[in-house]
C-alpha atoms as a PDB file:
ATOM      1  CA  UNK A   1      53.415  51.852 -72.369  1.00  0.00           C
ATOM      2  CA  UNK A   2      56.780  49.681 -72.306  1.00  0.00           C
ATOM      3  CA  UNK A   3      53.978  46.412 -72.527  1.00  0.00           C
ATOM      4  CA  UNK A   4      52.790  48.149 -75.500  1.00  0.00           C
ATOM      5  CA  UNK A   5      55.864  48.820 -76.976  1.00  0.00           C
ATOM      6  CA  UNK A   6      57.143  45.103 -76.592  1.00  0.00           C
ATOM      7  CA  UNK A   7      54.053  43.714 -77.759  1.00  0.00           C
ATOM      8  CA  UNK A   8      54.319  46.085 -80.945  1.00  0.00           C
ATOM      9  CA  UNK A   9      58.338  44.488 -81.217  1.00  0.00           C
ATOM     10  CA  UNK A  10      57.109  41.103 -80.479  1.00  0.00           C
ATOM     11  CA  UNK A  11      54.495  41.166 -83.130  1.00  0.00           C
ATOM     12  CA  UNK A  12      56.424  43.172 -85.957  1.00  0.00           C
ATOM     13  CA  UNK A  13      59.609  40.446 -85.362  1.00  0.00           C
ATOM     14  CA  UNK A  14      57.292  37.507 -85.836  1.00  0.00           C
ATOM     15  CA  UNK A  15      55.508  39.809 -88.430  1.00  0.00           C
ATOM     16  CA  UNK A  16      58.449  40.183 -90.551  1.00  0.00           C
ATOM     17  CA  UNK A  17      59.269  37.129 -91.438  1.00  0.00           C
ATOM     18  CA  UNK A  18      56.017  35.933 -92.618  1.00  0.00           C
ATOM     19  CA  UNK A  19      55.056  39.021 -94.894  1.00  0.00           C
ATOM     20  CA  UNK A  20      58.724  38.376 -96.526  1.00  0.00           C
ATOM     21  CA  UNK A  21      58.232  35.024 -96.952  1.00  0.00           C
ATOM     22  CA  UNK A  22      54.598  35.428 -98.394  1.00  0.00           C
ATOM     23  CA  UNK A  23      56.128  38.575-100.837  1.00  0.00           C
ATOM     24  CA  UNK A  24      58.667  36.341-102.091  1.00  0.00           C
ATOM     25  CA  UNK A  25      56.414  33.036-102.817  1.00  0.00           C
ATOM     26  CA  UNK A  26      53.988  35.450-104.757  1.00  0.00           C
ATOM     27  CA  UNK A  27      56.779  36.715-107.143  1.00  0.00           C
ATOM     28  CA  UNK A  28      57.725  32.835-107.358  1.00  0.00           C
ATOM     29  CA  UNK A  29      54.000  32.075-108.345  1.00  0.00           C
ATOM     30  CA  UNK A  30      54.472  34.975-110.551  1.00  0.00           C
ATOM     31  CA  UNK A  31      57.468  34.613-112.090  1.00  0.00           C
ATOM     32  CA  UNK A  32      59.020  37.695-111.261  1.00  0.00           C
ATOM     33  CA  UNK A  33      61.493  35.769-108.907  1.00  0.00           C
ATOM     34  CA  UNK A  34      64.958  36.070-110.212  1.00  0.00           C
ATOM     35  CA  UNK A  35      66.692  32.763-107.583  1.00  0.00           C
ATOM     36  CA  UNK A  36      65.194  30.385-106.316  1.00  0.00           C
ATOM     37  CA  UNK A  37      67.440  27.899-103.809  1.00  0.00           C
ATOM     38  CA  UNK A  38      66.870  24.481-105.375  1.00  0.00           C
ATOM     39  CA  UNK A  39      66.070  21.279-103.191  1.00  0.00           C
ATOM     40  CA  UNK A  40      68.532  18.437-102.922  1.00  0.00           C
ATOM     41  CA  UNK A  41      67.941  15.603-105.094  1.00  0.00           C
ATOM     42  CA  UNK A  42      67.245  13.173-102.179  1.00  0.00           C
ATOM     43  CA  UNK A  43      65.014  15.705-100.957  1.00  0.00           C
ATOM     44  CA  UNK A  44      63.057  15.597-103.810  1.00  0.00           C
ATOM     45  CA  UNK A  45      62.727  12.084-104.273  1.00  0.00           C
ATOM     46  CA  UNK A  46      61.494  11.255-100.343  1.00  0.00           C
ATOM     47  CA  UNK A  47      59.263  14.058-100.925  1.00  0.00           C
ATOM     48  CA  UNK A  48      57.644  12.008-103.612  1.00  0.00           C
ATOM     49  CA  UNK A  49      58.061   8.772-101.955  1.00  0.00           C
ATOM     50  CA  UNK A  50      56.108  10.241 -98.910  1.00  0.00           C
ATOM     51  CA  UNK A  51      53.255  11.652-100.970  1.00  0.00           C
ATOM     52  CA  UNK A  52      53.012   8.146-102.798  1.00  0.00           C
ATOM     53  CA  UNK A  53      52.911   6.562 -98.995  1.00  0.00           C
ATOM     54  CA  UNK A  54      49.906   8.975 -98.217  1.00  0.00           C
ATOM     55  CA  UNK A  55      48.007   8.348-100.966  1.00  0.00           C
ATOM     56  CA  UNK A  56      47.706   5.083-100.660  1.00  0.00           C
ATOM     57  CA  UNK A  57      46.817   5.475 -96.515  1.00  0.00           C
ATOM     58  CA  UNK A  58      43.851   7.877 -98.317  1.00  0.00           C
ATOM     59  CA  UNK A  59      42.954   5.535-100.693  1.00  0.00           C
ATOM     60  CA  UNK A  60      42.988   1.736 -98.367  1.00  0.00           C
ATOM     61  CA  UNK A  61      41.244   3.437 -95.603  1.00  0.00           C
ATOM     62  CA  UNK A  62      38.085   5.331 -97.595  1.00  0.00           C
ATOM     63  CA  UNK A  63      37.271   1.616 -98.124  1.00  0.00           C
ATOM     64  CA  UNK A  64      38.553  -0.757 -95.261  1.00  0.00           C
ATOM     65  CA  UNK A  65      36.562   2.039 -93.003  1.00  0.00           C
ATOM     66  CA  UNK A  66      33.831   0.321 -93.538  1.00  0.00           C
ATOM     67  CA  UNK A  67      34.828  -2.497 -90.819  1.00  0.00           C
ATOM     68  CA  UNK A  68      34.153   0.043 -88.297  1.00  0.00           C
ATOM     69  CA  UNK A  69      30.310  -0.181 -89.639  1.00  0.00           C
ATOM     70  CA  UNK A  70      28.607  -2.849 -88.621  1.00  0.00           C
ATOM     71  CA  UNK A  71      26.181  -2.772 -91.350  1.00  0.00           C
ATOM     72  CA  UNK A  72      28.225  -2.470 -94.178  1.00  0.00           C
ATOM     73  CA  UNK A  73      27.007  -5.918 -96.051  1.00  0.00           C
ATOM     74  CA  UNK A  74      23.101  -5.939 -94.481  1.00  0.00           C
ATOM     75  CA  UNK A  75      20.652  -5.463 -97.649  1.00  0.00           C
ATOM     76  CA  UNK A  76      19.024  -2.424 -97.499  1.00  0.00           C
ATOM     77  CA  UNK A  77      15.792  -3.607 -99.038  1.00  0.00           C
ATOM     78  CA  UNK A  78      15.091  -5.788 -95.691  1.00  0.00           C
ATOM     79  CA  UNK A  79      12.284  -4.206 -92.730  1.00  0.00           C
ATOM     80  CA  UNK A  80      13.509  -6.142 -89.992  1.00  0.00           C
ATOM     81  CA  UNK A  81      11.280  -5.224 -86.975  1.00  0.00           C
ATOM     82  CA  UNK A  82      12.619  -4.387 -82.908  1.00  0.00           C
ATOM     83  CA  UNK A  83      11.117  -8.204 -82.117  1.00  0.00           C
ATOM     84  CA  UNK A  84      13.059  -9.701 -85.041  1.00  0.00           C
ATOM     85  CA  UNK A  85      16.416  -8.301 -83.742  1.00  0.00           C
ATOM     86  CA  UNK A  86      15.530  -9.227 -79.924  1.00  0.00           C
ATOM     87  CA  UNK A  87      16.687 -12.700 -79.414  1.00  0.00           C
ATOM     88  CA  UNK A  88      20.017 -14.739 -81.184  1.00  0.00           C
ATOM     89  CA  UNK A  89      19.185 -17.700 -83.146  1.00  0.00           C
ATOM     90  CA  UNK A  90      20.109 -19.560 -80.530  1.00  0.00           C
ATOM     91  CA  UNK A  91      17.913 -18.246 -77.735  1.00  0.00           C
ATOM     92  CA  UNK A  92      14.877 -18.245 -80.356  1.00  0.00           C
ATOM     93  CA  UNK A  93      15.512 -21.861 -80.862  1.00  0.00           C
ATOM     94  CA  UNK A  94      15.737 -22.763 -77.176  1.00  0.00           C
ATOM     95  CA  UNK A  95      12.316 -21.098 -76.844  1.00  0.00           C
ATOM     96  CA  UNK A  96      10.729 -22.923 -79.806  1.00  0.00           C
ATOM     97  CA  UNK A  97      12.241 -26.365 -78.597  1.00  0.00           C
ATOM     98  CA  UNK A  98       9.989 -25.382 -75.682  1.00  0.00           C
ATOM     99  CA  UNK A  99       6.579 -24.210 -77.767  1.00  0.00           C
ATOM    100  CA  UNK A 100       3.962 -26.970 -77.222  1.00  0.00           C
ATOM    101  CA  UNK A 101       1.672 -24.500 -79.849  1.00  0.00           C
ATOM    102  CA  UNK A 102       1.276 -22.185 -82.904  1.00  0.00           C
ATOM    103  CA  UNK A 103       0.936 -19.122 -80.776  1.00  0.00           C
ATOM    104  CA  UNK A 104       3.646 -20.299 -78.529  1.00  0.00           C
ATOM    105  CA  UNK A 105       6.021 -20.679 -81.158  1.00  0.00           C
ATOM    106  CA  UNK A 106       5.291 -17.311 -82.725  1.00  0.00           C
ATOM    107  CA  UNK A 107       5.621 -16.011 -79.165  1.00  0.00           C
ATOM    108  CA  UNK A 108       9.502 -17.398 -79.300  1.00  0.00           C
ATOM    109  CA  UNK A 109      10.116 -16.176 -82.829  1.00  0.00           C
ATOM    110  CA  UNK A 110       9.132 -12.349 -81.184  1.00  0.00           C
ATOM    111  CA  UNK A 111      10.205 -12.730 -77.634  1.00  0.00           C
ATOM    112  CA  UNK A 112      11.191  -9.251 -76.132  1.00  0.00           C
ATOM    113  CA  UNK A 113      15.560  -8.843 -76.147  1.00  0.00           C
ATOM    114  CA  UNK A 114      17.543 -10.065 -73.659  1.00  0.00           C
ATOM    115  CA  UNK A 115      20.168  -7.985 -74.243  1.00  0.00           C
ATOM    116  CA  UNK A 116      21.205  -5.452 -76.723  1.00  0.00           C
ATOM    117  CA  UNK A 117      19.586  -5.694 -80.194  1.00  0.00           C
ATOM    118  CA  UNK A 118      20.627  -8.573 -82.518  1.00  0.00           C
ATOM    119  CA  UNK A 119      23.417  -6.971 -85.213  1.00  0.00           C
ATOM    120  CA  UNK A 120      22.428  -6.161 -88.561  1.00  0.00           C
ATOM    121  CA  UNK A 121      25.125  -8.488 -90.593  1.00  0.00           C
ATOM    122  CA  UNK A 122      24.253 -10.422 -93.795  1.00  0.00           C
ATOM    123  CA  UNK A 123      25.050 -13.640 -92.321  1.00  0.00           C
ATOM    124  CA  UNK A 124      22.527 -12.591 -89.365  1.00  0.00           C
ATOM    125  CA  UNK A 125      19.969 -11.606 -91.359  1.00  0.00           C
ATOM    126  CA  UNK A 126      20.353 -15.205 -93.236  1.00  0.00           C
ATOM    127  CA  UNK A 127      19.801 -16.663 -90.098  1.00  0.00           C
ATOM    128  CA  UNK A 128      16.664 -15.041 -88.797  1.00  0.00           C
ATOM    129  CA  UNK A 129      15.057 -15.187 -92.267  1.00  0.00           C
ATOM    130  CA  UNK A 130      15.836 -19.254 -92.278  1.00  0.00           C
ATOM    131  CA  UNK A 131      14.474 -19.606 -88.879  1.00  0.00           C
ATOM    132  CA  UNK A 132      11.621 -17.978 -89.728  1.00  0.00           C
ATOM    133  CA  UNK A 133      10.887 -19.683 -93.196  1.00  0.00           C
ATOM    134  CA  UNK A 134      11.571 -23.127 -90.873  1.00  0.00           C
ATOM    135  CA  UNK A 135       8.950 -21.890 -88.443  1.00  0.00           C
ATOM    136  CA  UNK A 136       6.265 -21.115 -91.295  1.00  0.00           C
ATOM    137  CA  UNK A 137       7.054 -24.512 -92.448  1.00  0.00           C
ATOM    138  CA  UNK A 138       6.722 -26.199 -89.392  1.00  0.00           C
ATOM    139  CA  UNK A 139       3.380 -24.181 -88.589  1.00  0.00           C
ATOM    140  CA  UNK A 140       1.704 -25.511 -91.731  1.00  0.00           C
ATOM    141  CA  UNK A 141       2.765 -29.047 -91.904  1.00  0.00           C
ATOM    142  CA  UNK A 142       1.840 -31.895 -89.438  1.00  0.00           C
ATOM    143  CA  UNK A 143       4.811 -34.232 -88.641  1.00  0.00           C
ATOM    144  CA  UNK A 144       8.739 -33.616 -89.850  1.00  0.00           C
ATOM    145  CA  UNK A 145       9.488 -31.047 -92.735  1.00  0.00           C
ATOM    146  CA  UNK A 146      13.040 -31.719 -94.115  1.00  0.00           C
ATOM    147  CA  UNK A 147      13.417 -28.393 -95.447  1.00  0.00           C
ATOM    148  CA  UNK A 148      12.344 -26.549 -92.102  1.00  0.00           C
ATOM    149  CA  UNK A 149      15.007 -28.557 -90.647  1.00  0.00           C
ATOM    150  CA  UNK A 150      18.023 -28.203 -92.445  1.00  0.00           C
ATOM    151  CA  UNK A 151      16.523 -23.921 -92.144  1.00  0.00           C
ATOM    152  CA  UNK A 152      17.140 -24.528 -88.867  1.00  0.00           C
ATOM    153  CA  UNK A 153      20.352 -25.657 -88.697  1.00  0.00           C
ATOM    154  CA  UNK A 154      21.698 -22.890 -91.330  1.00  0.00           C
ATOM    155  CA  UNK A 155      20.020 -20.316 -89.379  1.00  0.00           C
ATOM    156  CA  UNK A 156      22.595 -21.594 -86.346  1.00  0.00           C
ATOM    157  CA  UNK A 157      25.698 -21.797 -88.401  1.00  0.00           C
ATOM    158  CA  UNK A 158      24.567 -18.206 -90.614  1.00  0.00           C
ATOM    159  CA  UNK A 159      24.482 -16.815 -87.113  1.00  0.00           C
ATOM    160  CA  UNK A 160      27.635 -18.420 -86.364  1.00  0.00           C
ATOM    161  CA  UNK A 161      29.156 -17.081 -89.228  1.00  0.00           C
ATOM    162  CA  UNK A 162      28.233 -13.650 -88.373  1.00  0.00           C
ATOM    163  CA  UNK A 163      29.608 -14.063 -85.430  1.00  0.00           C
ATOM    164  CA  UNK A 164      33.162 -14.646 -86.701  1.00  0.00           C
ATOM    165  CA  UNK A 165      32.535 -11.682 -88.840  1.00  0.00           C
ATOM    166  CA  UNK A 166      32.210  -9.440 -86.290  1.00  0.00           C
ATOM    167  CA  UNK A 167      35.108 -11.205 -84.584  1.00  0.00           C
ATOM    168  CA  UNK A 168      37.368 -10.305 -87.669  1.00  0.00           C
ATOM    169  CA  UNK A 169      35.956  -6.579 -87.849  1.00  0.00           C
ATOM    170  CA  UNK A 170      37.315  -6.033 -84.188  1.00  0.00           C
ATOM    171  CA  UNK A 171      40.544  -7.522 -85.199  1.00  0.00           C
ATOM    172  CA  UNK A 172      40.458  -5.405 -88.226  1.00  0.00           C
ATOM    173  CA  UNK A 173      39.830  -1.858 -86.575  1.00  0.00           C
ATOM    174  CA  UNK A 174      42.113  -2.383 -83.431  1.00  0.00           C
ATOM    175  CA  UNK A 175      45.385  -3.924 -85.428  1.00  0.00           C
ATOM    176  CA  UNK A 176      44.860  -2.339 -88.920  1.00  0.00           C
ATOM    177  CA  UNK A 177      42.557   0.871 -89.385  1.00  0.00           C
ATOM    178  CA  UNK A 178      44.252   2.174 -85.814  1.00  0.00           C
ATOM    179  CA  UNK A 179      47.388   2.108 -87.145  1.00  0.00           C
ATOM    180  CA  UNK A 180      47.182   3.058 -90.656  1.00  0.00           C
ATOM    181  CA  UNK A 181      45.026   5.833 -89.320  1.00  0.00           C
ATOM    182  CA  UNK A 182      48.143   6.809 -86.577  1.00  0.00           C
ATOM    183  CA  UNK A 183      50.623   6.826 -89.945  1.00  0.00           C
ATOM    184  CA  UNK A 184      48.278   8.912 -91.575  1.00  0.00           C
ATOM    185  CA  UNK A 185      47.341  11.585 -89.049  1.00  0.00           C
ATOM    186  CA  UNK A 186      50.657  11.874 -87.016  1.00  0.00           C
ATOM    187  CA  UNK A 187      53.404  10.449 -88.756  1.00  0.00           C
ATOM    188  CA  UNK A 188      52.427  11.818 -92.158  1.00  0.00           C
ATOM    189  CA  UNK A 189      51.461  14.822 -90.419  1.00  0.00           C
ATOM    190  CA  UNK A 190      54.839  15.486 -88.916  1.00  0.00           C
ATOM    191  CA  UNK A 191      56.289  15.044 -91.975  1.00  0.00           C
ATOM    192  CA  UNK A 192      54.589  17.673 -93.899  1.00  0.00           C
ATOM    193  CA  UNK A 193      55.296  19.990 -90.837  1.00  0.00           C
ATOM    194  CA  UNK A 194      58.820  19.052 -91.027  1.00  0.00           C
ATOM    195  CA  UNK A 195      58.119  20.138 -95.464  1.00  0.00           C
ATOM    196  CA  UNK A 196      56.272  22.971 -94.699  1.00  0.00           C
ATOM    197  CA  UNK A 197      59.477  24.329 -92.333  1.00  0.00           C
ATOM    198  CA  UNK A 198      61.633  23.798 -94.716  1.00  0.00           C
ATOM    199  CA  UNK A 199      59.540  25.392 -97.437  1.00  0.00           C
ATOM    200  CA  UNK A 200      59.534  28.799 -95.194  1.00  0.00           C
ATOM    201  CA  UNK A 201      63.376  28.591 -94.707  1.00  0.00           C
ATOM    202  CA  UNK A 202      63.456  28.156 -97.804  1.00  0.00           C
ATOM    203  CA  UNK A 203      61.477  31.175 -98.671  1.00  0.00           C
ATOM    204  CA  UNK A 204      63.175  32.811 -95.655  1.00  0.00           C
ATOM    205  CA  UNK A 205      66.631  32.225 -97.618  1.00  0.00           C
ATOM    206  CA  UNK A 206      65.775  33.410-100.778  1.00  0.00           C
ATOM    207  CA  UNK A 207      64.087  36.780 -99.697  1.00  0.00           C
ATOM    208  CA  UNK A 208      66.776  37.492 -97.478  1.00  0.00           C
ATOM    209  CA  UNK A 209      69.131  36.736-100.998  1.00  0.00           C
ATOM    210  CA  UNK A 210      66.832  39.297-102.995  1.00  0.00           C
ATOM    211  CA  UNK A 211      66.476  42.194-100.797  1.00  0.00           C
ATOM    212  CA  UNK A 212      70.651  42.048-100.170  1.00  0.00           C
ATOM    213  CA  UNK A 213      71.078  41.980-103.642  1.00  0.00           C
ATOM    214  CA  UNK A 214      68.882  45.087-104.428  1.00  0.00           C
ATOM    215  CA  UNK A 215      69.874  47.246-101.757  1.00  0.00           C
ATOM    216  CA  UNK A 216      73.330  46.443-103.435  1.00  0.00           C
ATOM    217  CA  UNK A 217      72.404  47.147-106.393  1.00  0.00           C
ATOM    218  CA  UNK A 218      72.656  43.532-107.726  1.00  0.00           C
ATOM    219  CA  UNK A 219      76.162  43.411-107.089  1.00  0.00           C
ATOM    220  CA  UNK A 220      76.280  40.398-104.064  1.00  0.00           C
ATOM    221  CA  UNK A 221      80.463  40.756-103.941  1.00  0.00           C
ATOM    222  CA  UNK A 222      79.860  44.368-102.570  1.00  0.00           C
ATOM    223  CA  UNK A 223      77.958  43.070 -99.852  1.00  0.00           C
ATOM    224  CA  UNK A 224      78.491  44.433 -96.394  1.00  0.00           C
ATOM    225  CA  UNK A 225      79.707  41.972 -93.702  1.00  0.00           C
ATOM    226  CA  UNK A 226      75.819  42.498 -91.748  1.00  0.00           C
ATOM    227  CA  UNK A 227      74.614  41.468 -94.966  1.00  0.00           C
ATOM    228  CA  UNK A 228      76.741  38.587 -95.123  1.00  0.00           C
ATOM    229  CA  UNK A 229      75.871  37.106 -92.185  1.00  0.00           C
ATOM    230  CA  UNK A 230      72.091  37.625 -92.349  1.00  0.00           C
ATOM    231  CA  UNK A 231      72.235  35.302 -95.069  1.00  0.00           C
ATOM    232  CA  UNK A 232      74.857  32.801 -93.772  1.00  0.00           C
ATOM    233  CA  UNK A 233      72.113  32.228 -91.254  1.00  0.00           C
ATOM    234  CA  UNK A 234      69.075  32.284 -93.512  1.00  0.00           C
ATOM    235  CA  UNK A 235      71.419  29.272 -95.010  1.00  0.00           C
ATOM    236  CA  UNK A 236      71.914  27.750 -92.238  1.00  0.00           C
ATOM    237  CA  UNK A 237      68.940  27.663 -90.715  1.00  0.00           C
ATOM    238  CA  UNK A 238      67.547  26.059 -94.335  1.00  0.00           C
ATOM    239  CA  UNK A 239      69.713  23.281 -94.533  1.00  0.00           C
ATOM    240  CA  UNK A 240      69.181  22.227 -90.382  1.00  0.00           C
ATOM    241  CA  UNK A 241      65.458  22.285 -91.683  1.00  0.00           C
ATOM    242  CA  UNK A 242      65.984  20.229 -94.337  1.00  0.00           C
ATOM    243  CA  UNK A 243      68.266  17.966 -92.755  1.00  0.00           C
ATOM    244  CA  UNK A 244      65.449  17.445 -89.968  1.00  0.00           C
ATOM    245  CA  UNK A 245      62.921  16.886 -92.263  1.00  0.00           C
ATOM    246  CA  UNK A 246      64.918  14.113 -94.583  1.00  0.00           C
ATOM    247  CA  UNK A 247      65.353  12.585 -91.364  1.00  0.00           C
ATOM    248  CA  UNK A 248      61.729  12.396 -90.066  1.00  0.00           C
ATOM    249  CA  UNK A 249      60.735  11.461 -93.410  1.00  0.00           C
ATOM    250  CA  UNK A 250      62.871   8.725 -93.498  1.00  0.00           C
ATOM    251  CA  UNK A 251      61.897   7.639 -90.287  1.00  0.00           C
ATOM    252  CA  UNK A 252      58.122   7.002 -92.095  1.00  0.00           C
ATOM    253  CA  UNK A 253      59.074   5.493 -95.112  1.00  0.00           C
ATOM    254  CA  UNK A 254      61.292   3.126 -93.294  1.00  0.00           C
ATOM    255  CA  UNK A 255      58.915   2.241 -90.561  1.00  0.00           C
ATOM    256  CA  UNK A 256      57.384  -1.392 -90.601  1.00  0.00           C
ATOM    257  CA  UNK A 257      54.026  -0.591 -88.939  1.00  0.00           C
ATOM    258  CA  UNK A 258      52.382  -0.197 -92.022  1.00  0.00           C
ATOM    259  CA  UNK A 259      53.488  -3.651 -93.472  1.00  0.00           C
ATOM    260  CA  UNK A 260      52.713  -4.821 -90.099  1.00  0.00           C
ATOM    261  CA  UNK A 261      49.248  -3.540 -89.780  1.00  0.00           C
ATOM    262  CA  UNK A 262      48.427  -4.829 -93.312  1.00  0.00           C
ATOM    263  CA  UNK A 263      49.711  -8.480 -92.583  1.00  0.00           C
ATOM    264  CA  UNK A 264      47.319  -8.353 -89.902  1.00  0.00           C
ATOM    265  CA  UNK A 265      44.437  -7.469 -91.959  1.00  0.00           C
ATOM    266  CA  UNK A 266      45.258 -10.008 -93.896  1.00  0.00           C
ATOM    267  CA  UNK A 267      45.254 -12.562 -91.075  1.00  0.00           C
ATOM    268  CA  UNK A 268      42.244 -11.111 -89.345  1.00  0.00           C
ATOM    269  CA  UNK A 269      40.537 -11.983 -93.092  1.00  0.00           C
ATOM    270  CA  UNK A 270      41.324 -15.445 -93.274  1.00  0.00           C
ATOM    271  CA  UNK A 271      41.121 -16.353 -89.621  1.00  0.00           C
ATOM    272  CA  UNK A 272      37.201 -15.556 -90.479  1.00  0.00           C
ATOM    273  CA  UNK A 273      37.001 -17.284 -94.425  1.00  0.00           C
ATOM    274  CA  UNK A 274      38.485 -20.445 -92.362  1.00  0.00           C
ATOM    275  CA  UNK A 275      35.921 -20.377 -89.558  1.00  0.00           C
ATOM    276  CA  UNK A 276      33.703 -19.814 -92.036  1.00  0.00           C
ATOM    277  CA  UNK A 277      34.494 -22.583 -94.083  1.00  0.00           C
ATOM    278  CA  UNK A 278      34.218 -24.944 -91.174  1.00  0.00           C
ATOM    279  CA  UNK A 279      31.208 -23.683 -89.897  1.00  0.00           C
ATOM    280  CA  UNK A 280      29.939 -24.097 -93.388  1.00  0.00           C
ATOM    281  CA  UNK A 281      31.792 -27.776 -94.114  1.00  0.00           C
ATOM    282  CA  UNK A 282      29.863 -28.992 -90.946  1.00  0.00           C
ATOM    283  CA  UNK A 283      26.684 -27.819 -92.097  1.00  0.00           C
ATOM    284  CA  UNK A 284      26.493 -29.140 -95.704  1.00  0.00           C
ATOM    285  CA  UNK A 285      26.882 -33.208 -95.161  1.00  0.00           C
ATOM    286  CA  UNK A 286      23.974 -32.607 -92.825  1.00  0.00           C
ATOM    287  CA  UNK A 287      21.662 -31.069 -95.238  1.00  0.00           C
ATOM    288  CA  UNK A 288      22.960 -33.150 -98.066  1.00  0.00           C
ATOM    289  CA  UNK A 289      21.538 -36.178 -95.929  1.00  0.00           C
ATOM    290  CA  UNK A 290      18.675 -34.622 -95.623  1.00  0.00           C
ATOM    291  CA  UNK A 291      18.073 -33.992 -99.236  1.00  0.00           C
ATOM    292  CA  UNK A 292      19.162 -37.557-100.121  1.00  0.00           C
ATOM    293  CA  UNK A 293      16.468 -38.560 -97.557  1.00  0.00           C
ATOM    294  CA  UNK A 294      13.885 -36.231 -98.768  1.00  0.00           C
ATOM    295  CA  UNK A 295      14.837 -37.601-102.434  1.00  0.00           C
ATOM    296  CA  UNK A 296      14.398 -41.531-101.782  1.00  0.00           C
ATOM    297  CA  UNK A 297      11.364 -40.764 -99.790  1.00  0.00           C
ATOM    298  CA  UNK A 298      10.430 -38.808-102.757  1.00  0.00           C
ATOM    299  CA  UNK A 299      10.937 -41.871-105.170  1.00  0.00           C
ATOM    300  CA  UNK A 300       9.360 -44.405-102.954  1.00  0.00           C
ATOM    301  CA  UNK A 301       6.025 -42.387-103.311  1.00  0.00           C
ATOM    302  CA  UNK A 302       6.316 -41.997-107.229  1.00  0.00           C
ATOM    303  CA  UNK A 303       6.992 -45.498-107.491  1.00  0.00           C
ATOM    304  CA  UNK A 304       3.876 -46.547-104.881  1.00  0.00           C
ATOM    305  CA  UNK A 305       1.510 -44.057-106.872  1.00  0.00           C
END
């Protein structure tokens, strides 16, 4: 019976306070709420300053997300098959270097994986589409095709640009989506604890203020001393909360990590437009020799016919 009995304390203590604090936010909401303890002014203004920093977490992250999907730029009009994705461009090349026939070099375009599938990137799918418009080429023309060649060699550097892609994705999730994600689930977070505490103290306060003043009969300088102090401490215990939560929201608006985490997005970006660039820069004097080639060759026979 005594469990029961401290159970039915426990409960009604932590009861209490809740059901006052819900009473007196419903006669705010209606506006039957007489007081209402205002907010400091700083308050106020980290309160917005915090929301502003949130919203803009939301609004970066429902779009960089997509670095954590490694399909985000393939075309979803292509049918790739399970043999097209077996082999890298540069095992498939190997193996046609090595095809001494049609069937063999079909047999190297659809060789089973060595590994894990190929990924499903734009650049990647570049690649294995140019190897395999080289290979139809070279299939249906006897000797040299300039075009199959220089296919070729931009399936190699597509696949190399993919590559770095995927290079700058990983750089992306582990220095900028992990830690604009930490700010916005548990620093964020503990800031709108530290609000919401100081919203019930606050409530706390001013429902301790309205039931003193009726059972006075709205007259707070007749007060009794009990009285008194039950609201000195509903007072005190608002502005400790709302000193602790200026403080921890402080602490997240003055934080660098999120600066931090974007610089390195913005590094992890360019690190892979300049590979790309001299992946790319490499590649075109090559094919531009080749088209001058194919061009003069071209000539030659107009001016022979």
């Amino acid at each position: 019976m005594d469990r029961v009995q401290a159970f039915g304390k426990n409960f009604s203590a932590s009861f209490t306070p809740f059901a006052q604090r819900t009473q007196q936010l419903i006669k705010e909401q209606l506006g039957q709420a007489e007081d209402k303890t205002q907010l400091p002014d700083e308050y106020i203004e980290l309160e917005k300053r915090v929301d502003a920093l949130k919203l803009v977490h939301q609004k970066l992250l429902s779009v960089t997300s997509q670095y954590s999907n490694e399909a985000y730029d393939y075309p979803p009009n292509i049918r790739e098959s399970f043999n097209d994705l077996g082999r890298t461009i540069n095992e498939k090349v190997s193996l046609l270097s090595q095809a001494g026939s049609p069937a063999e070099a079909q047999a190297a375009l659809t060789a089973p994986p060595s590994a894990k599938p190929q990924p499903k990137t734009f650049n990647h799918a570049i690649a294995r589409a140019s190897l395999a418009g080289s290979q139809t080429l070279v299939q249906s023309t006897e000797g040299e095709d300039p075009l199959a060649t220089a296919l070729e060699k931009y399936a190699l550097s597509e696949e190399k640009v993919g590559e770095a892609r995927l290079a700058q994705d990983a750089q992306i999730q582990s220095r900028f989506l992990a830690g604009w994600n930490t700010t916005l689930n548990t620093n964020l977070m503990f800031a709108a604890k530290a609000r919401k505490n100081v919203e019930n103290a606050r409530l706390t306060l001013d429902s301790v203020k309205a039931a003193k003043k009726a059972a006075a009969r709205g007259d707070l300088d007749n007060l009794s001393e009990d009285a008194r102090a039950e609201i000195e401490q509903a007072e005190d215990e608002f502005v400790g909360q709302t000193e602790e939560a200026v403080s921890v929201m402080k602490n997240v608006l003055d934080t660098p990590e999120p600066l931090r985490n974007l610089a390195d997005l913005i590094a992890a970006q360019l690190e892979f437009h300049k590979k790309a660039y001299e992946i790319l820069s490499e590649l075109a004097p090559t094919v531009d020799a080749l088209q001058v080639e194919q061009e003069a060759s071209y000539r030659k026979s107009r001016e022979g016919a």
